[in-house]
C-alpha atoms as a PDB file:
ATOM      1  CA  UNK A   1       0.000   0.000   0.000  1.00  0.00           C
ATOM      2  CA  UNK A   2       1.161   3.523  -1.143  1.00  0.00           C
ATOM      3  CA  UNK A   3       1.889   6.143   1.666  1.00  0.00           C
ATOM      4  CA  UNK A   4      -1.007   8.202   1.791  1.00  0.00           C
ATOM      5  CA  UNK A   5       1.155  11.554   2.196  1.00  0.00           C
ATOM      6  CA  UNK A   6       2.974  10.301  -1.324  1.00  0.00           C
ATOM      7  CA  UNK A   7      -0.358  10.975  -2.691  1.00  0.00           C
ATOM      8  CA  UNK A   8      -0.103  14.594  -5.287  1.00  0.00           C
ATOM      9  CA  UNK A   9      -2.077  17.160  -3.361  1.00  0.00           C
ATOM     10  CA  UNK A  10      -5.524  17.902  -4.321  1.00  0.00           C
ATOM     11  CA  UNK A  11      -6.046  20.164  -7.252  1.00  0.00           C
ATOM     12  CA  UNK A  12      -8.497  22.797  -5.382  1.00  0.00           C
ATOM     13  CA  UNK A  13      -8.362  23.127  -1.550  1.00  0.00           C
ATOM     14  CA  UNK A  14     -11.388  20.529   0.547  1.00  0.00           C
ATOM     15  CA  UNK A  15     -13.929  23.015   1.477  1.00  0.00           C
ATOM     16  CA  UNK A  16     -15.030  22.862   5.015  1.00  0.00           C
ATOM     17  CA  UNK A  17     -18.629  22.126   5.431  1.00  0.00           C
ATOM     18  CA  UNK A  18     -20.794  23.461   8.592  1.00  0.00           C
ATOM     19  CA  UNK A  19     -23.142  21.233  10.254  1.00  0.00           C
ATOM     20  CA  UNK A  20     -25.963  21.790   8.151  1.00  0.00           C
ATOM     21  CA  UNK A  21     -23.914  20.256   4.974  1.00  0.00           C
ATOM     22  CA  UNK A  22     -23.380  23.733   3.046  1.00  0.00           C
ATOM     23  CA  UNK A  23     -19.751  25.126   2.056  1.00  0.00           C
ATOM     24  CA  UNK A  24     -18.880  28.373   4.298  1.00  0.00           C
ATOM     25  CA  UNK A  25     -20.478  31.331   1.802  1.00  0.00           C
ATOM     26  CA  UNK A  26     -16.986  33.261   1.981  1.00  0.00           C
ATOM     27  CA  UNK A  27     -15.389  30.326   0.012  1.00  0.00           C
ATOM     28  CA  UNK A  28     -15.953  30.311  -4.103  1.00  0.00           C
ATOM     29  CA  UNK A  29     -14.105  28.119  -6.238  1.00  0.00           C
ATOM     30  CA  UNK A  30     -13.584  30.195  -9.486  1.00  0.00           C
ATOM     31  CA  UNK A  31     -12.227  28.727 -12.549  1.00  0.00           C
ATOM     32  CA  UNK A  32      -9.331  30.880 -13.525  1.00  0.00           C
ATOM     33  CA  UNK A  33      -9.674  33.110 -16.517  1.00  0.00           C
ATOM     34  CA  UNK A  34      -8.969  31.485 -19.640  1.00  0.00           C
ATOM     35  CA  UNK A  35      -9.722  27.638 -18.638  1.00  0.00           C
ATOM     36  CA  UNK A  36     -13.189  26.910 -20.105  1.00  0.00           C
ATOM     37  CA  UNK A  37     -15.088  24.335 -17.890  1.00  0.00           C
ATOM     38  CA  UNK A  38     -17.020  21.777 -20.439  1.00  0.00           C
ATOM     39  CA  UNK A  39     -19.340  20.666 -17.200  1.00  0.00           C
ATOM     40  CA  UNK A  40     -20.653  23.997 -16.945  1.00  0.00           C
ATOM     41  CA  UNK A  41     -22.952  25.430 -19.859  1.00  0.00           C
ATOM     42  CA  UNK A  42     -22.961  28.825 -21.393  1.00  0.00           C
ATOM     43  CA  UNK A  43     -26.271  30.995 -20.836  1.00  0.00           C
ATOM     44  CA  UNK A  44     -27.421  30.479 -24.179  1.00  0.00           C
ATOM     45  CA  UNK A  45     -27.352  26.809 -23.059  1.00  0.00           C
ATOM     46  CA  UNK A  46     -28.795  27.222 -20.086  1.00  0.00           C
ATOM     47  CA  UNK A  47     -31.549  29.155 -21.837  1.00  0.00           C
ATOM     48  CA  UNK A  48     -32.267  25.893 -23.863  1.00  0.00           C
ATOM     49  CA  UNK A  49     -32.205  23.454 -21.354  1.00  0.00           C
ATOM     50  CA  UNK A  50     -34.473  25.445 -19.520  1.00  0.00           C
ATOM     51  CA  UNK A  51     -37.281  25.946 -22.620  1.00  0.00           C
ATOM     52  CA  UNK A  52     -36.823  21.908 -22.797  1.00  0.00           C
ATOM     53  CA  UNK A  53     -37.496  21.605 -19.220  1.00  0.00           C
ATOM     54  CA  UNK A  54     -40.416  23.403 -19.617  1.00  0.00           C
ATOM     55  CA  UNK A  55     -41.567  22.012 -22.745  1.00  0.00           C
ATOM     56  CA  UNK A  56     -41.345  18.026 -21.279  1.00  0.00           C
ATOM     57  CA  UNK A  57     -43.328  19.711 -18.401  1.00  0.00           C
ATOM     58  CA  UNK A  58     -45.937  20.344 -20.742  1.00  0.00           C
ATOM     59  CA  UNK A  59     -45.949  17.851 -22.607  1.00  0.00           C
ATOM     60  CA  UNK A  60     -45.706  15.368 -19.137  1.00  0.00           C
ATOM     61  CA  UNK A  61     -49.161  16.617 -17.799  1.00  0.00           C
ATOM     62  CA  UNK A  62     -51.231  16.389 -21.475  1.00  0.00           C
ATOM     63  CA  UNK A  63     -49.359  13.039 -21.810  1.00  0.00           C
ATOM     64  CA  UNK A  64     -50.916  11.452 -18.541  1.00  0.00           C
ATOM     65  CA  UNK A  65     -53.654  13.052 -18.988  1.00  0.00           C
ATOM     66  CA  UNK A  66     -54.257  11.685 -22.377  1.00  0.00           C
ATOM     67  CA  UNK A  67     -52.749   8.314 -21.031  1.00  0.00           C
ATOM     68  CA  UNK A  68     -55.486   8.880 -18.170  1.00  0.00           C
ATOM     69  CA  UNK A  69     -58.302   9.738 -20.368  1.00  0.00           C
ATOM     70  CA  UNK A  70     -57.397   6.194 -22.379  1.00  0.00           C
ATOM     71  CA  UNK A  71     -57.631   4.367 -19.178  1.00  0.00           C
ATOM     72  CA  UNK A  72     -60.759   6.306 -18.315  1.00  0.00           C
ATOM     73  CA  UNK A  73     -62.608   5.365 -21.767  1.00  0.00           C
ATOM     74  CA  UNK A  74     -61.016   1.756 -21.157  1.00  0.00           C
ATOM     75  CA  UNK A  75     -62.934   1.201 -18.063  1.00  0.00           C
ATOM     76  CA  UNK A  76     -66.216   2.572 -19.437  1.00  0.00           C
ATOM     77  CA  UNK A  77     -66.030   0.290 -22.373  1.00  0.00           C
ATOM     78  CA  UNK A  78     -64.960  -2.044 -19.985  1.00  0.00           C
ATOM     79  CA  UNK A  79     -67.919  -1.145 -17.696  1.00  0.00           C
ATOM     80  CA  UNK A  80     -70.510  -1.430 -20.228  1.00  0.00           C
ATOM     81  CA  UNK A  81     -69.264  -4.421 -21.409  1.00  0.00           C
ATOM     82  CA  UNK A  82     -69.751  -5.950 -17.780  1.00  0.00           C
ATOM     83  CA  UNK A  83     -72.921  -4.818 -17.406  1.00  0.00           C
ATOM     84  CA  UNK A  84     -74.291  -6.357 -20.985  1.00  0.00           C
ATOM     85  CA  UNK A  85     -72.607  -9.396 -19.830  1.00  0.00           C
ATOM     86  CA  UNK A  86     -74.264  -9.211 -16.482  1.00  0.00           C
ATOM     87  CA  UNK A  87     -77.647  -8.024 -18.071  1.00  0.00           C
ATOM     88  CA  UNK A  88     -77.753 -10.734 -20.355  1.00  0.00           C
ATOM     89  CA  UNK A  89     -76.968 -13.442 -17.810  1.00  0.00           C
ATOM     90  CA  UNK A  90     -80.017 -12.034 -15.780  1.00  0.00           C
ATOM     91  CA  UNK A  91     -81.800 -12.479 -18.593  1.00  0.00           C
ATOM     92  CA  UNK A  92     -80.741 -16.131 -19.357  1.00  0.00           C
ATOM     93  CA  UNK A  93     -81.419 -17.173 -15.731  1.00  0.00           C
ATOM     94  CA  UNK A  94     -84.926 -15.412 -15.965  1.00  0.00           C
ATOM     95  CA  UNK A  95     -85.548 -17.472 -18.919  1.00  0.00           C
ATOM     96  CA  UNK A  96     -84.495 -20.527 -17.358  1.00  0.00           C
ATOM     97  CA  UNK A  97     -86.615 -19.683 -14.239  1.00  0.00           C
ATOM     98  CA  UNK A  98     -89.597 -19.230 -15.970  1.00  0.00           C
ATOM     99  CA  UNK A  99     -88.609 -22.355 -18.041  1.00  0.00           C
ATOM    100  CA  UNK A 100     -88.510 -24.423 -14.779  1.00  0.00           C
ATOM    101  CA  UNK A 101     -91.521 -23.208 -13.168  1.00  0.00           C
ATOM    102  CA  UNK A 102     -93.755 -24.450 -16.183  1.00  0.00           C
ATOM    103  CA  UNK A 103     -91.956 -27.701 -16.112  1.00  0.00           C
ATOM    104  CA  UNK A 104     -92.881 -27.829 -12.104  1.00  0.00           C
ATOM    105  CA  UNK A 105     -96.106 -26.878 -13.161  1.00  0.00           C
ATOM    106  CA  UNK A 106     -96.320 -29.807 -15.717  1.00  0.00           C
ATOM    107  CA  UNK A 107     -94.713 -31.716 -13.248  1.00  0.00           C
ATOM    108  CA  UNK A 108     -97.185 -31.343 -10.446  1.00  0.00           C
ATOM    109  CA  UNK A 109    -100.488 -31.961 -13.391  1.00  0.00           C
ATOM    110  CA  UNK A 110     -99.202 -34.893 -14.118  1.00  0.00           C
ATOM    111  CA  UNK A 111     -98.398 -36.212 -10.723  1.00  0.00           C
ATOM    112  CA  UNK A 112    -102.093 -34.944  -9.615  1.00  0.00           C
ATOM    113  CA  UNK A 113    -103.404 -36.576 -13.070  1.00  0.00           C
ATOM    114  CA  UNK A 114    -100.954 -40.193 -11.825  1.00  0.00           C
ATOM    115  CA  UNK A 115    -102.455 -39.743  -8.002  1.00  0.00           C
ATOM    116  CA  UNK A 116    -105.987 -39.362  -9.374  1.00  0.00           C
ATOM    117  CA  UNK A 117    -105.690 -42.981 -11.680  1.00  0.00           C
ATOM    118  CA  UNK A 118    -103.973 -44.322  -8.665  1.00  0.00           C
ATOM    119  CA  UNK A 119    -107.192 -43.857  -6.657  1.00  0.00           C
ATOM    120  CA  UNK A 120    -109.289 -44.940  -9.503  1.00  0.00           C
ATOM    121  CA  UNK A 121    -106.837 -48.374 -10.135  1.00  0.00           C
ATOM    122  CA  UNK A 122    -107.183 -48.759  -6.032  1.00  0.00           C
ATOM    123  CA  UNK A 123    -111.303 -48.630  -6.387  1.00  0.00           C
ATOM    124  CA  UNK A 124    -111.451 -50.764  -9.744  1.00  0.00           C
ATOM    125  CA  UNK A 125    -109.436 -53.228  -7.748  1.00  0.00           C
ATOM    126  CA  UNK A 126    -111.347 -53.430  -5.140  1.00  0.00           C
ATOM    127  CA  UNK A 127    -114.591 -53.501  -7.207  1.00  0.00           C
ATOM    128  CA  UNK A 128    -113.029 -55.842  -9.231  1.00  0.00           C
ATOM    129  CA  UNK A 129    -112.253 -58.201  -6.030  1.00  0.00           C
ATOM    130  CA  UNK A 130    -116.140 -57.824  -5.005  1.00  0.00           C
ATOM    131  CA  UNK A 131    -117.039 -58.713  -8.589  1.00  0.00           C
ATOM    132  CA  UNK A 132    -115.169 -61.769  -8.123  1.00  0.00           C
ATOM    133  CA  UNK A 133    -116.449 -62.834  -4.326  1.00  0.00           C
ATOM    134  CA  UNK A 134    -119.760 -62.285  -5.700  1.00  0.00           C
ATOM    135  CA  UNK A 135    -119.330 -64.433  -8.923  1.00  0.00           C
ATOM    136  CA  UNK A 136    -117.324 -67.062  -7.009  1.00  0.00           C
ATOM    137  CA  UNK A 137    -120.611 -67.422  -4.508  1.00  0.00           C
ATOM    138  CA  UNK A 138    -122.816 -67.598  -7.441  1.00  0.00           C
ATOM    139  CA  UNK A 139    -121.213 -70.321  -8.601  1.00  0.00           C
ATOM    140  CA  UNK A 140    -121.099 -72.241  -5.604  1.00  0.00           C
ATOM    141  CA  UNK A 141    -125.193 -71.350  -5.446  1.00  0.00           C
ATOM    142  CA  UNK A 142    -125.212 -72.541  -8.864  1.00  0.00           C
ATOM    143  CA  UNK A 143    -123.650 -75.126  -8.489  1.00  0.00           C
ATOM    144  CA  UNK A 144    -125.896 -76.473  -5.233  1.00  0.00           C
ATOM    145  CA  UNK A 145    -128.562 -75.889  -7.525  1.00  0.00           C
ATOM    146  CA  UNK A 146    -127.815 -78.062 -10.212  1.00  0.00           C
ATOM    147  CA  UNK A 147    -126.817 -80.726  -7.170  1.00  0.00           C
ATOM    148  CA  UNK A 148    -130.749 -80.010  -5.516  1.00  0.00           C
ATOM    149  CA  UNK A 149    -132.422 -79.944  -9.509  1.00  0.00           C
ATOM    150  CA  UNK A 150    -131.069 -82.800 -11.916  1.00  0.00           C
ATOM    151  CA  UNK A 151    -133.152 -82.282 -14.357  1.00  0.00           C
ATOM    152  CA  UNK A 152    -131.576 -79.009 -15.091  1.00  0.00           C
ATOM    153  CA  UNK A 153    -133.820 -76.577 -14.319  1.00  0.00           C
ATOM    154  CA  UNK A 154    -132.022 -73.988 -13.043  1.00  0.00           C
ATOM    155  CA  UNK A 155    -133.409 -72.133 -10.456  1.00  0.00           C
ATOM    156  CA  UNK A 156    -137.195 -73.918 -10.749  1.00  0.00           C
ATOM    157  CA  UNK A 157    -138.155 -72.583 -14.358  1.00  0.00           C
ATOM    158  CA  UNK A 158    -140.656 -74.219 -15.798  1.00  0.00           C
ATOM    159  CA  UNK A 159    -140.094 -75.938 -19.451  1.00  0.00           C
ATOM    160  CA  UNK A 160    -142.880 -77.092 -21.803  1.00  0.00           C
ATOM    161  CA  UNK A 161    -142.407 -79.946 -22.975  1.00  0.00           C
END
């Protein structure tokens, strides 16, 4: 490592800052006459940067604001997009609503039509069963008759013969 006192001195003197971070105001660093500093620019320059300055500040406020107003008109047509979508879903489930309460009301016909030949089946049944009993004991009667009358008469009619 170097000895840090071989180092060349520094080519303008440190400037000793205060406590608040500024350079003392009784210490300017001039550049001496004749040396032309390219870091520092000339008024005309200055003048320029300046006018560009103020011309991107312009330009910076129309540009969001047109970069707003495309967002803006984004989210409407966004928006109404939404609410066409939404709209026509409302739609579709009112049509499907209306679609199922006819079907429930077809539904409940026919299962009031099916309970109504369900009671009618249940009393032709039991009709039917009485029909039976009652033919069943005409038979037997019938047939005690023909066993009481063997010459056929059946039930004491009278033949001419």
């Amino acid at each position: 490592m170097p000895n840090p006192h071989a180092l060349p001195p520094y080519q303008y003197a440190p400037a000793d800052y205060s406590t608040a971070g500024l350079p003392p105001p009784h210490q300017v660093h001039a550049i001496p006459p004749g040396v032309h500093d390219q870091s520092l620019p000339s008024p005309e320059q200055q003048q320029q940067q300046q006018q560009q300055q103020q011309q991107q500040q312009q330009q910076q406020p129309n540009a969001r604001t047109l970069s707003q107003s495309k967002r803006a008109e984004q989210n409407r047509k966004a928006q109404r997009a939404f609410r066409e979508r939404r709209d026509q879903h409302v739609k579709a489930l009112e049509s499907r609503s209306q679609l199922l309460d006819a079907a429930l009301a077809s539904a409940d016909e026919a299962n009031r039509r099916w309970e109504e030949c369900r009671a009618l089946v249940d009393q032709l049944r039991i009709e039917n069963a009485a029909l039976r009993s009652a033919l069943s004991q005409a038979q037997v009667m019938s047939g005690n008759n023909s066993l009481n009358n063997p010459s056929g008469d059946k039930g004491g009619e009278k033949t001419d013969t």
